[in-house]
N, C-alpha and C. Protein backbone atom coordinates (compact mmCIF):
# COMPACT_ATOMS: atom_id res chain seq x y z
N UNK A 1 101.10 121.74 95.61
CA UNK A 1 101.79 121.67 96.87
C UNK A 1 103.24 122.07 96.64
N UNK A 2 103.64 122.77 97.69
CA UNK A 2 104.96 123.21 97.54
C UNK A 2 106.34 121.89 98.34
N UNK A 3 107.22 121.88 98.18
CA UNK A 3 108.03 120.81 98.66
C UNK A 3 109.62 121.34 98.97
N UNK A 4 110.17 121.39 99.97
CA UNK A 4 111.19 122.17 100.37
C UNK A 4 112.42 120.56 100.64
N UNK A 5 113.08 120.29 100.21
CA UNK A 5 114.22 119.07 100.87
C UNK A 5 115.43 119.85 101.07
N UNK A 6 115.76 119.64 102.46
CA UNK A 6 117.06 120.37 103.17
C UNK A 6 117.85 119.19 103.60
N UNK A 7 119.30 119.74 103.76
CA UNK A 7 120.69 118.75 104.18
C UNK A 7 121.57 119.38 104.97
N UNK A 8 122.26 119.17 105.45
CA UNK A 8 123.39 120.08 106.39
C UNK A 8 123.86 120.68 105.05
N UNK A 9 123.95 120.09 103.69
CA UNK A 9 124.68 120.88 103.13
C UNK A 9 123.70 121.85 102.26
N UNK A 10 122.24 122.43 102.59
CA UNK A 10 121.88 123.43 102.20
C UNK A 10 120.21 122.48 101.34
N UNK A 11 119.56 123.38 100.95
CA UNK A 11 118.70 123.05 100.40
C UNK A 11 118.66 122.20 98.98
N UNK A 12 118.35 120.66 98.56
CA UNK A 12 118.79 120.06 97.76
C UNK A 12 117.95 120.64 96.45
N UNK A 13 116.80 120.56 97.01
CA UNK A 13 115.38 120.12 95.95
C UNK A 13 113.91 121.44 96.61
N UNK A 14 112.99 122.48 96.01
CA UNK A 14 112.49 123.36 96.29
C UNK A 14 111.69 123.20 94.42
N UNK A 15 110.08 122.64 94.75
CA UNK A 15 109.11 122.78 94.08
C UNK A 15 107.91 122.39 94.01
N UNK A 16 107.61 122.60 93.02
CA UNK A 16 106.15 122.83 93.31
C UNK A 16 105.41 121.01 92.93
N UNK A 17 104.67 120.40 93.32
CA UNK A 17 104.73 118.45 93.03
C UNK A 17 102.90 118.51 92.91
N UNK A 18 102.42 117.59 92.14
CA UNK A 18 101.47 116.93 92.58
C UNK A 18 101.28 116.23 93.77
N UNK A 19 101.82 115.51 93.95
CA UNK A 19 101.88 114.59 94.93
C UNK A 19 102.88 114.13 95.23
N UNK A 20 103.57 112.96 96.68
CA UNK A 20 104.76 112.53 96.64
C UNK A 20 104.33 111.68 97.35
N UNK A 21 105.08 110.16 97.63
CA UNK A 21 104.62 108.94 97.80
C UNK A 21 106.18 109.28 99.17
N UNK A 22 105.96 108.72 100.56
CA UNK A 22 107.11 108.40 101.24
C UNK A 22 107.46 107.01 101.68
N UNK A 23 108.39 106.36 101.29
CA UNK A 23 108.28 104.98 101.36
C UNK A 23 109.46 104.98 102.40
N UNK A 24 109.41 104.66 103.43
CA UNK A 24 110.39 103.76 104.64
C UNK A 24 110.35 102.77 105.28
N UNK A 25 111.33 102.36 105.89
CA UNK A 25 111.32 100.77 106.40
C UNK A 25 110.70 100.75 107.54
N UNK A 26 110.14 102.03 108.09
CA UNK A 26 110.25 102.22 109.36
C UNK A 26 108.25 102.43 109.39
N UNK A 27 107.94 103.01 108.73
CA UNK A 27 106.48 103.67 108.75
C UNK A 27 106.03 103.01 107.32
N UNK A 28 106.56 102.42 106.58
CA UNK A 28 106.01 102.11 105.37
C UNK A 28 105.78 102.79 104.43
N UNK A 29 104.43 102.87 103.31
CA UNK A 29 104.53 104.09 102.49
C UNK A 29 103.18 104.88 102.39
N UNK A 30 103.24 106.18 102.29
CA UNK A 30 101.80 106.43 102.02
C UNK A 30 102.16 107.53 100.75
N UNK A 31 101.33 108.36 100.77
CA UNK A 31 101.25 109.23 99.64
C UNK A 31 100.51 110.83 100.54
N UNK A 32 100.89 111.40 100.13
CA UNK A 32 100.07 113.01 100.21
C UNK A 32 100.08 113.60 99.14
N UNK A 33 98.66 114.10 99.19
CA UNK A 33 97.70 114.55 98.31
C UNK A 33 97.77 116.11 99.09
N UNK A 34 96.87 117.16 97.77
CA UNK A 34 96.52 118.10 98.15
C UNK A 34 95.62 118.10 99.13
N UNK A 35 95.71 119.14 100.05
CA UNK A 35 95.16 119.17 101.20
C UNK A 35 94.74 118.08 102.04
N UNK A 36 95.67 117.43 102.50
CA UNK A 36 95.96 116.28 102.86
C UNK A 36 96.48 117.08 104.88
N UNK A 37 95.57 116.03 105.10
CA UNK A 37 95.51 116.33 106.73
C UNK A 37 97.10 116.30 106.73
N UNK A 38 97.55 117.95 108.11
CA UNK A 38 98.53 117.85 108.70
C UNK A 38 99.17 116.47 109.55
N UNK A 39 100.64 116.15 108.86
CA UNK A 39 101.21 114.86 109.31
C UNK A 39 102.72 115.77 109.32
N UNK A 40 103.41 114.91 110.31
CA UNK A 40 104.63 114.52 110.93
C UNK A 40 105.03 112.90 110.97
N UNK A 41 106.48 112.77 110.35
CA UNK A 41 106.96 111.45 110.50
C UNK A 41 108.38 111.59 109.88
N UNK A 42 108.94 110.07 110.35
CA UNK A 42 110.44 110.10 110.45
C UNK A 42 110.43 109.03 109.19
N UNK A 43 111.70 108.92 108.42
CA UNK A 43 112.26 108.13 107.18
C UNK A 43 113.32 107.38 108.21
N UNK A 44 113.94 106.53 108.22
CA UNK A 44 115.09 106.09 109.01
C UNK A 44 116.22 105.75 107.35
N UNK A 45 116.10 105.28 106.73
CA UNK A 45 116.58 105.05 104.81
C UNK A 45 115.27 104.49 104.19
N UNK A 46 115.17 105.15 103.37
CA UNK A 46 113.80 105.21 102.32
C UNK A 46 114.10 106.33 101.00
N UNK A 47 112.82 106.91 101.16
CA UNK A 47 112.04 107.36 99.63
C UNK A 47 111.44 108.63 99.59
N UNK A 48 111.44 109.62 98.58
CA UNK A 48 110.26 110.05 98.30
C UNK A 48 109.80 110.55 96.71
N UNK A 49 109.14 109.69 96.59
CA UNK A 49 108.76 109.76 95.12
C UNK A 49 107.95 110.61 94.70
N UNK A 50 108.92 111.82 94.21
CA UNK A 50 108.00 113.55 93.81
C UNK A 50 107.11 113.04 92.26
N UNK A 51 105.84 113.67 91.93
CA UNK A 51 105.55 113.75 91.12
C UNK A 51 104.52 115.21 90.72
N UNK A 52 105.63 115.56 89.40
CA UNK A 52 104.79 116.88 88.98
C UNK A 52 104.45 116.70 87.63
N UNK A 53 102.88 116.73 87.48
CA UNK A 53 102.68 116.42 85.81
C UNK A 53 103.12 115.67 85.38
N UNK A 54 103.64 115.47 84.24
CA UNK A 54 104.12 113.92 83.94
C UNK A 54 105.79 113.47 84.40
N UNK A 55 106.59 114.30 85.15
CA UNK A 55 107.74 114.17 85.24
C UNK A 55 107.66 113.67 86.82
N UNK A 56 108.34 112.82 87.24
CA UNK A 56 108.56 111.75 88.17
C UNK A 56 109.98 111.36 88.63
N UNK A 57 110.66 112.06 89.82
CA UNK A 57 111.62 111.78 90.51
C UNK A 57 111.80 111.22 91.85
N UNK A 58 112.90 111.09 92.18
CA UNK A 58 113.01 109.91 93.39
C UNK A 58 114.08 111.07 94.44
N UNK A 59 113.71 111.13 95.27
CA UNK A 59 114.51 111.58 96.37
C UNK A 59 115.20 110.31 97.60
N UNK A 60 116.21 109.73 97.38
CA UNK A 60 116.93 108.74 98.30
C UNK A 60 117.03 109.88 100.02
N UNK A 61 116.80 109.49 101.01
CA UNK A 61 116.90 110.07 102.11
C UNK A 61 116.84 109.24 103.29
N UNK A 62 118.43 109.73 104.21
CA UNK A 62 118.50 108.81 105.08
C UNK A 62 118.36 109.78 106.24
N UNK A 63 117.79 109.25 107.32
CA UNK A 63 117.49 110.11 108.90
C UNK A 63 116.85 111.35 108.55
N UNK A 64 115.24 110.96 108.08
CA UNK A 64 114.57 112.61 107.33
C UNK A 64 113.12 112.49 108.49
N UNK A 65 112.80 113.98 108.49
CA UNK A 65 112.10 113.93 109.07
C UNK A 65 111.41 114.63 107.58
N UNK A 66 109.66 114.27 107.67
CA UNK A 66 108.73 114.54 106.75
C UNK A 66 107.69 115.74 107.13
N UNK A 67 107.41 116.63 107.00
CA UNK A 67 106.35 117.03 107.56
C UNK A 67 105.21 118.25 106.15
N UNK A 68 104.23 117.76 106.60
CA UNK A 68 103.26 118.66 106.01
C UNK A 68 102.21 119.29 106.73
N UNK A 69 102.03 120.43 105.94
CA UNK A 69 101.05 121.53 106.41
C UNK A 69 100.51 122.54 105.58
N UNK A 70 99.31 122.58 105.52
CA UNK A 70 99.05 123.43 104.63
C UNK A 70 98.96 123.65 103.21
N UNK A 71 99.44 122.10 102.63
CA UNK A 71 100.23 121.97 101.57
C UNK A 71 101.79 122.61 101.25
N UNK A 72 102.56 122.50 102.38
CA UNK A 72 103.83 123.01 102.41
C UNK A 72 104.15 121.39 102.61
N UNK A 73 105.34 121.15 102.10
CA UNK A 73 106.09 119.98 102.86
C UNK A 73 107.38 120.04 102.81
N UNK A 74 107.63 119.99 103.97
CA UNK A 74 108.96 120.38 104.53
C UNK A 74 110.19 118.76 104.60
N UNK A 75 110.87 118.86 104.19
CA UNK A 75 111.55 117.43 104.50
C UNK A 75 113.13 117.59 104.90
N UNK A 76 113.20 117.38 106.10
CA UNK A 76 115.10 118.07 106.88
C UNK A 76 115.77 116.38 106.64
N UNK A 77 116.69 116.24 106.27
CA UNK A 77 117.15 114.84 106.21
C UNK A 77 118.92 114.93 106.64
N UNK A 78 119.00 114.13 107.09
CA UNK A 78 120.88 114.05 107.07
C UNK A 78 121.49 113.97 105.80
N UNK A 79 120.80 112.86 104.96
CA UNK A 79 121.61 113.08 103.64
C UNK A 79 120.67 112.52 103.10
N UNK A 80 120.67 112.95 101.52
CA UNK A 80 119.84 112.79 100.35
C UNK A 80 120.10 112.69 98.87
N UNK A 81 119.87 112.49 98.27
CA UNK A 81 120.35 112.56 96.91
C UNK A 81 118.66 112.18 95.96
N UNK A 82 118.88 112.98 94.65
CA UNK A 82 118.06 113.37 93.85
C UNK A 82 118.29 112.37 92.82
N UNK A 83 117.54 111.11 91.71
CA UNK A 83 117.60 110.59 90.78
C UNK A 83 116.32 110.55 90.04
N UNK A 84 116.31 110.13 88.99
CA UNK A 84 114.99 109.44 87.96
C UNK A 84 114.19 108.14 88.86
N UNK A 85 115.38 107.38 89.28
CA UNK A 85 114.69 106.13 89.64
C UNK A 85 115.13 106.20 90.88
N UNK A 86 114.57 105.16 91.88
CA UNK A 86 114.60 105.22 93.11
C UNK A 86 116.60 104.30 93.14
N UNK A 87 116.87 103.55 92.48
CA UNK A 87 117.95 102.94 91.95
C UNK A 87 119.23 103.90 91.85
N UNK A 88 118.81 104.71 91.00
CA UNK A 88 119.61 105.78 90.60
C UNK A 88 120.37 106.36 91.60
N UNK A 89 118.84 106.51 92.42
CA UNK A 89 119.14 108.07 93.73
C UNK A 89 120.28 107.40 94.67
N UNK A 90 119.79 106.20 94.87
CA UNK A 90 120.32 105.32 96.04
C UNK A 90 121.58 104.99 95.41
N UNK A 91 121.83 104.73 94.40
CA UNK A 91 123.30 104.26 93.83
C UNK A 91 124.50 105.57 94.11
N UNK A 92 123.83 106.70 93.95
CA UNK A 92 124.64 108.13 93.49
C UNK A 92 124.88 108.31 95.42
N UNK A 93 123.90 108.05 95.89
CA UNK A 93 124.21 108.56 97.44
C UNK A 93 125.35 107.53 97.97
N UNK A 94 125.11 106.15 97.83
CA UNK A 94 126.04 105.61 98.73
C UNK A 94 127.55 105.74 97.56
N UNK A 95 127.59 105.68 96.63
CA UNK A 95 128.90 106.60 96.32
C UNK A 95 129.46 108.02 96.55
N UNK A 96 128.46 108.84 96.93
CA UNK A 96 128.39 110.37 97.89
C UNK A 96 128.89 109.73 99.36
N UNK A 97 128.35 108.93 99.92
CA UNK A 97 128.92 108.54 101.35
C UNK A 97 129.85 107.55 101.57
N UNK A 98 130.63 107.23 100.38
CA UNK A 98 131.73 105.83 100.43
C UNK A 98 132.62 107.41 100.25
N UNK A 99 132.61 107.84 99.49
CA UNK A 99 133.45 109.32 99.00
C UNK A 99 133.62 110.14 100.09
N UNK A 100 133.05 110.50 101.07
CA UNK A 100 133.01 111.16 101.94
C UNK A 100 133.84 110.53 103.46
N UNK A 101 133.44 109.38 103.57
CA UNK A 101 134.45 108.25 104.32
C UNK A 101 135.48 108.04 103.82
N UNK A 102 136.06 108.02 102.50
CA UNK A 102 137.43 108.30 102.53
C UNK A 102 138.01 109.45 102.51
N UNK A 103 137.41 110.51 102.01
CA UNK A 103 137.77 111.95 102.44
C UNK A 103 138.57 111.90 103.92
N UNK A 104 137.51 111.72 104.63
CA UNK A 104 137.24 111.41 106.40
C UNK A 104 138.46 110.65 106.74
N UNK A 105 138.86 109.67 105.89
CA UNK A 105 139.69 108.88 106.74
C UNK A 105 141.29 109.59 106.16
N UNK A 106 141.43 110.14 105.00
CA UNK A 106 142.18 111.02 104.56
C UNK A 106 142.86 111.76 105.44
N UNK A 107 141.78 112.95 105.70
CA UNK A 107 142.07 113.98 106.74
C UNK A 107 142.32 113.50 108.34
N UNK A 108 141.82 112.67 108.60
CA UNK A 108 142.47 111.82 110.05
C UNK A 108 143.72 112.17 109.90
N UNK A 109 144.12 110.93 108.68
CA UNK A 109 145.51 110.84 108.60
C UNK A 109 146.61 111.99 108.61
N UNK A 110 146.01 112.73 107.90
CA UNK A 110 146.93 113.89 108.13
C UNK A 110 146.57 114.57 109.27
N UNK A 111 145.50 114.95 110.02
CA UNK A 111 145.98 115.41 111.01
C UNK A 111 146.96 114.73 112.33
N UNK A 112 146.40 113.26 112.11
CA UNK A 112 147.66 112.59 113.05
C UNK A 112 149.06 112.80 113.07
N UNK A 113 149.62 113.24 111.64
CA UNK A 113 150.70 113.04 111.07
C UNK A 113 150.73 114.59 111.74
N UNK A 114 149.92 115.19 111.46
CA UNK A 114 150.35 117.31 111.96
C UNK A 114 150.33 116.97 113.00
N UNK A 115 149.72 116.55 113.75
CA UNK A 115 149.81 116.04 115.30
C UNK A 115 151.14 116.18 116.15
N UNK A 116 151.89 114.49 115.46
CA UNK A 116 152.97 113.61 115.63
C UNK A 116 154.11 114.88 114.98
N UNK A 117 153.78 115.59 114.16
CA UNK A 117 154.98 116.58 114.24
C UNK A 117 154.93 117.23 115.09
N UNK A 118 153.63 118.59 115.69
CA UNK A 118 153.70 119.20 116.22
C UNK A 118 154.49 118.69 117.71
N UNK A 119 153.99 117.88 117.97
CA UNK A 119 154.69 116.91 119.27
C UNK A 119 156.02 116.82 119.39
N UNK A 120 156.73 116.35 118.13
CA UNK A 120 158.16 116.03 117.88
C UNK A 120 158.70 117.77 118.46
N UNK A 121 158.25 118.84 117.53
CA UNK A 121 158.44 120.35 117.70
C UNK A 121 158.53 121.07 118.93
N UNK A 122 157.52 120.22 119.92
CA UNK A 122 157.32 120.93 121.09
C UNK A 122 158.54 120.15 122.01
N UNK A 123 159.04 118.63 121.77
CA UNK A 123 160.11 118.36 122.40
C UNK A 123 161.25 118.95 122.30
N UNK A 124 160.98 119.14 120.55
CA UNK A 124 162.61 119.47 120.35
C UNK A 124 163.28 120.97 121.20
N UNK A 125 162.10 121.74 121.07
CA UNK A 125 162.52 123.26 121.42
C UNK A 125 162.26 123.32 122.67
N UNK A 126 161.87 122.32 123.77
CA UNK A 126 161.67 122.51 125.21
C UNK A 126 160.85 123.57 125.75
N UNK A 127 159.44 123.63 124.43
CA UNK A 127 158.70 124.01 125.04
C UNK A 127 157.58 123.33 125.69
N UNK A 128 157.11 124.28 127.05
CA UNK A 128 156.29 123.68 128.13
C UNK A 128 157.06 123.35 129.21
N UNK A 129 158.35 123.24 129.51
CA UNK A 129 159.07 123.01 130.53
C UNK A 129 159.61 124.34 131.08
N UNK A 130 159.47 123.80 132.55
CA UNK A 130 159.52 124.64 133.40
C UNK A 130 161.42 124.88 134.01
């Protein structure tokens, strides 16, 4: 089976699996197998535990949609992160999204601050008045 995992920021993960187990809080967990009846379903924060031959990884994924067909499986998620252990994945992401919230709150700041100048600029030179 082939396995495609996408993110806003581009395709994470693209191969080929035995099988993969999807575990969420929301639908619980199952597994797909080869040729495994066409399914659709949503992750809300969960799992998906790739396995190819003897090597065994964890995909952390929050707001994913799952889908298979054909033995294609397609998985679009908001955010994701790739580990050994399901521990791993989940540890590396919410430091990916604590990192990203302060980025976020970073750039606020400065644009308030470009803001609060531009403002000061437009008083000083009396532009916009008639």
């Amino acid at each position: 089976m082939n396995i495609s995992i996408v993110t806003p920021d581009g395709e994470l993960y693209k191969e080929t699996v035995n099988s993969i187990i999807v575990s969420s809080s929301n639908n619980g967990d199952y597994e797909i197998l080869p040729n495994h009846l066409p399914i659709v379903s949503t992750v809300d924060t969960g799992y998906i535990k790739l396995v190819h031959d003897e090597l065994v990884y964890f995909v952390v994924v929050i707001n994913a949609i799952v889908e298979n067909h054909n033995n294609q499986i397609r998985v679009i998620a908001q955010d994701a992160y790739i580990g050994k252990s399901k521990d791993e994945a989940m540890k590396n992401l919410q430091q990916i999204r604590k990192d990203r919230i302060a980025e976020n709150r970073e750039r606020n700041i400065e644009l308030a601050k470009a803001e609060k100048e531009l403002q000061k600029q437009i008083k000083q030179t009396g532009a916009g008045k008639l």
